[in-house]
Protein backbone atom coordinates (compact mmCIF):
# COMPACT_ATOMS: atom_id res chain seq x y z
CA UNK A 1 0.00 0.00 0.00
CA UNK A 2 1.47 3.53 -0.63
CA UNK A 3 1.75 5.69 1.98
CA UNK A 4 -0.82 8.44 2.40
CA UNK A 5 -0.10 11.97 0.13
CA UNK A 6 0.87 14.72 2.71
CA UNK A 7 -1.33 16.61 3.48
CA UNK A 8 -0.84 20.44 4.41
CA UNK A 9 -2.83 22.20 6.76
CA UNK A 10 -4.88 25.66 5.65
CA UNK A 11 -3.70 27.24 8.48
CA UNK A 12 0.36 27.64 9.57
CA UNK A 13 1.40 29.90 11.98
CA UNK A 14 4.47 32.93 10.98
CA UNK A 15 6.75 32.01 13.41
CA UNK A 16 9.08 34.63 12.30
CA UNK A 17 6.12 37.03 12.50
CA UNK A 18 6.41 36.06 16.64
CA UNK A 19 9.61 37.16 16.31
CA UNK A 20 9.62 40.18 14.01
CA UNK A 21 9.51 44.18 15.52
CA UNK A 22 5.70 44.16 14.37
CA UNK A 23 5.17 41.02 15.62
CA UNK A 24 6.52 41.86 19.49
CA UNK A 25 4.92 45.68 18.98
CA UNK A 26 1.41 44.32 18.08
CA UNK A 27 2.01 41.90 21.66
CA UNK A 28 2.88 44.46 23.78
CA UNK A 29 -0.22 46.74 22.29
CA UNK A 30 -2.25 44.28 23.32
CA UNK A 31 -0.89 43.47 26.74
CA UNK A 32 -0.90 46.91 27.74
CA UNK A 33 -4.35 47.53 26.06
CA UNK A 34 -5.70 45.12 28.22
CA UNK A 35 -4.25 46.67 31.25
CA UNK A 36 -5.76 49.95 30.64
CA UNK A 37 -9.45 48.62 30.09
CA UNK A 38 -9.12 46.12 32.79
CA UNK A 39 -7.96 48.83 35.37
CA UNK A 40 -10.55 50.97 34.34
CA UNK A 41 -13.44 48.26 34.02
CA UNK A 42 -12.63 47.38 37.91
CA UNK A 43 -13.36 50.60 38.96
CA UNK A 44 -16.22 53.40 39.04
CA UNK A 45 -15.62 55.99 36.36
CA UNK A 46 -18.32 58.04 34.23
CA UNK A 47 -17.86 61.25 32.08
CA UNK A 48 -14.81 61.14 29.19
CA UNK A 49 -14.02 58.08 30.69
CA UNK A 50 -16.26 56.38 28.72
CA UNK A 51 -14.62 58.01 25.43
CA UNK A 52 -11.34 57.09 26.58
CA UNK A 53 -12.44 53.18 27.49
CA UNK A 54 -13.92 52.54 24.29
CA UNK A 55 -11.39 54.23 22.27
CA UNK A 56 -8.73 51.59 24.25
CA UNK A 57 -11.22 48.13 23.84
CA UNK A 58 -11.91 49.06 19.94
CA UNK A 59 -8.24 49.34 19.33
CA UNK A 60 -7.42 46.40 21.35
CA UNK A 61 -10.27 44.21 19.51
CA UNK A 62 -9.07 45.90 16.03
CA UNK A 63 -5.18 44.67 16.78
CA UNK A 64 -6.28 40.88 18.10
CA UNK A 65 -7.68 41.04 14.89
CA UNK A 66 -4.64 42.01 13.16
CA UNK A 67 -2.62 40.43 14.65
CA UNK A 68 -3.90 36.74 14.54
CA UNK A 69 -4.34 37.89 10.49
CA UNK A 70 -0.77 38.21 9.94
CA UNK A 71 0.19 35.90 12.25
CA UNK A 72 -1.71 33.22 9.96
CA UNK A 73 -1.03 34.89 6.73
CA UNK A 74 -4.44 35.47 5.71
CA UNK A 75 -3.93 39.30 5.51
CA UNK A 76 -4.85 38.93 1.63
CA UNK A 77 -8.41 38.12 2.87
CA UNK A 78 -9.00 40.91 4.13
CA UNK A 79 -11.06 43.51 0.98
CA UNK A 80 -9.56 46.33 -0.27
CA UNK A 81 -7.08 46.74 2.63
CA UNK A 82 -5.60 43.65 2.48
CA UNK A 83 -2.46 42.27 0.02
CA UNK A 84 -0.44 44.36 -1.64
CA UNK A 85 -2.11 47.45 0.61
CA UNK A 86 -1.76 45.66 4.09
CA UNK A 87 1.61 47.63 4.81
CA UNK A 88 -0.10 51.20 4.40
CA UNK A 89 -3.17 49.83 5.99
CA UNK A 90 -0.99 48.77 9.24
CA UNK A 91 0.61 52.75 9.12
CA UNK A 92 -2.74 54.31 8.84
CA UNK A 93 -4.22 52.54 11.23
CA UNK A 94 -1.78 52.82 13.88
CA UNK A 95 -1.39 56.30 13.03
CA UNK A 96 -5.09 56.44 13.46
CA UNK A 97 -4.58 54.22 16.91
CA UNK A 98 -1.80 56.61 18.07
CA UNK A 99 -3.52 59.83 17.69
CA UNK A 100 -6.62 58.56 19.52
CA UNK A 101 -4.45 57.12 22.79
CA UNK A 102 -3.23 60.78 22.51
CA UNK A 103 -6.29 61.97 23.28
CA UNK A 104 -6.98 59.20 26.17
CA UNK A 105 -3.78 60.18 27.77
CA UNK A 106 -5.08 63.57 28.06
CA UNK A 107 -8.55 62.37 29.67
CA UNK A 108 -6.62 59.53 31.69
CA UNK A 109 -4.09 62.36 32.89
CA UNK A 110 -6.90 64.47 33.95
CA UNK A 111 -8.95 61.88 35.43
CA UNK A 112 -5.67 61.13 37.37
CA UNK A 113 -5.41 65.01 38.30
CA UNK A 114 -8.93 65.42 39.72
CA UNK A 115 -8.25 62.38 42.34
CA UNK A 116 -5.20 63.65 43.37
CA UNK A 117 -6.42 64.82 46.70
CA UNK A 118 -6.94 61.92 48.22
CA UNK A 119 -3.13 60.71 47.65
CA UNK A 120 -2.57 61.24 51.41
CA UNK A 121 -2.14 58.92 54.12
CA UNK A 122 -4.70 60.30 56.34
CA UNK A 123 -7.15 60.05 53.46
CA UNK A 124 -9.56 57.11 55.45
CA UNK A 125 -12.18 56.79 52.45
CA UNK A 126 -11.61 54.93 49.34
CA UNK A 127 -9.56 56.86 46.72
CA UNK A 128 -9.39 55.98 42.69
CA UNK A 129 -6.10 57.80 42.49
CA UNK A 130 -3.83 54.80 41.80
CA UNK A 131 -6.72 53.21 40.05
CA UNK A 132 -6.04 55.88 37.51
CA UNK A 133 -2.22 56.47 38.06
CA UNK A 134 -1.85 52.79 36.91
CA UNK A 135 -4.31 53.22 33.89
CA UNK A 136 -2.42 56.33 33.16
CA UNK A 137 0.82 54.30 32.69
CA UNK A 138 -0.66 51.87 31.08
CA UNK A 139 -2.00 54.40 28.05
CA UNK A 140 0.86 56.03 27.96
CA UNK A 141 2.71 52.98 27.26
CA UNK A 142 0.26 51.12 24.47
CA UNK A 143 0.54 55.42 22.97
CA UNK A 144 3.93 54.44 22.55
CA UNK A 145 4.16 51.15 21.40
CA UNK A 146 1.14 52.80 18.83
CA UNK A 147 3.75 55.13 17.64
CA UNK A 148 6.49 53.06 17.16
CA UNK A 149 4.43 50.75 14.83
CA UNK A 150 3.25 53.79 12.50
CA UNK A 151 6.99 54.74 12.30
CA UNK A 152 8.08 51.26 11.60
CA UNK A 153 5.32 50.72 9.46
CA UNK A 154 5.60 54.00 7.39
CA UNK A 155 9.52 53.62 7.38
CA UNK A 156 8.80 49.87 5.41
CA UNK A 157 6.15 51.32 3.17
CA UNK A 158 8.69 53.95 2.11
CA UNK A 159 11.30 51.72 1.40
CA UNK A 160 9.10 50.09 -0.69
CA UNK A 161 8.44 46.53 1.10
């Protein structure tokens, strides 16, 4: 009997994706994404807040997303965006994702501002100061790793990859 034709599977993972600039940038967007919306899930917030907390968990959902596309390879089915156009999408979008955690920074700092008074030891009630300290670093840092990717990204699309 001959043996059986190999057979390859539809879906193989990039493991030099895992190991690529984009590849660790999109991880660490992700992880500190998730810090920011869980820190300020846990707590009691209202006003901009809510701006700034979906801005974070749509940009977090949008980079799983693209993420586990490239990581796969499957970044040509994506329409119109994907292919040859996936580089410049990756730019604008992060560009897009950068200038938005901007603008949560901004509410986040201010948030962290407002509760400021009640950073004192003989403050007895409970206090979301470090609540939003935390959540503060936390945006600050996924701003960053934003901005990194659109320079990375607009840095490959100019050289032509």
């Amino acid at each position: 009997m001959p043996p059986a034709p190999a057979t390859r599977s539809s879906l193989s993972v990039n493991r030099d994706y895992l190991k690529s600039l984009p590849g660790v940038l999109r991880v660490l967007q992700l992880v500190f994404g998730a810090g920011f919306w869980i820190t300020i899930a846990s707590i009691h917030y209202e006003g901009a807040t809510h701006f700034a907390l979906f801005v974070v968990v749509f940009f977090w959902l949008l980079t799983l997303i693209i993420y586990f596309l490239t990581l796969l390879d499957k970044q040509e089915l994506v329409p119109i965006i994907g292919g040859d156009r996936w580089v410049l999408a990756n730019a604008i979008y992060d560009l897009l994702a950068t200038l938005l955690h901007i603008a949560t920074v901004g509410i986040i700092i201010s948030k962290t501002e407002f509760y400021s008074f009640c950073n004192v030891p003989t403050y007895s009630q409970s206090c979301l100061y470090k609540a939003y300290l935390v959540a503060t670093l936390f945006a600050c840092l996924c701003c960053l790793f934003y901005f990194i990717s659109t320079i990375y990204f607009c840095y490959k699309k100019c050289k032509g990859a």
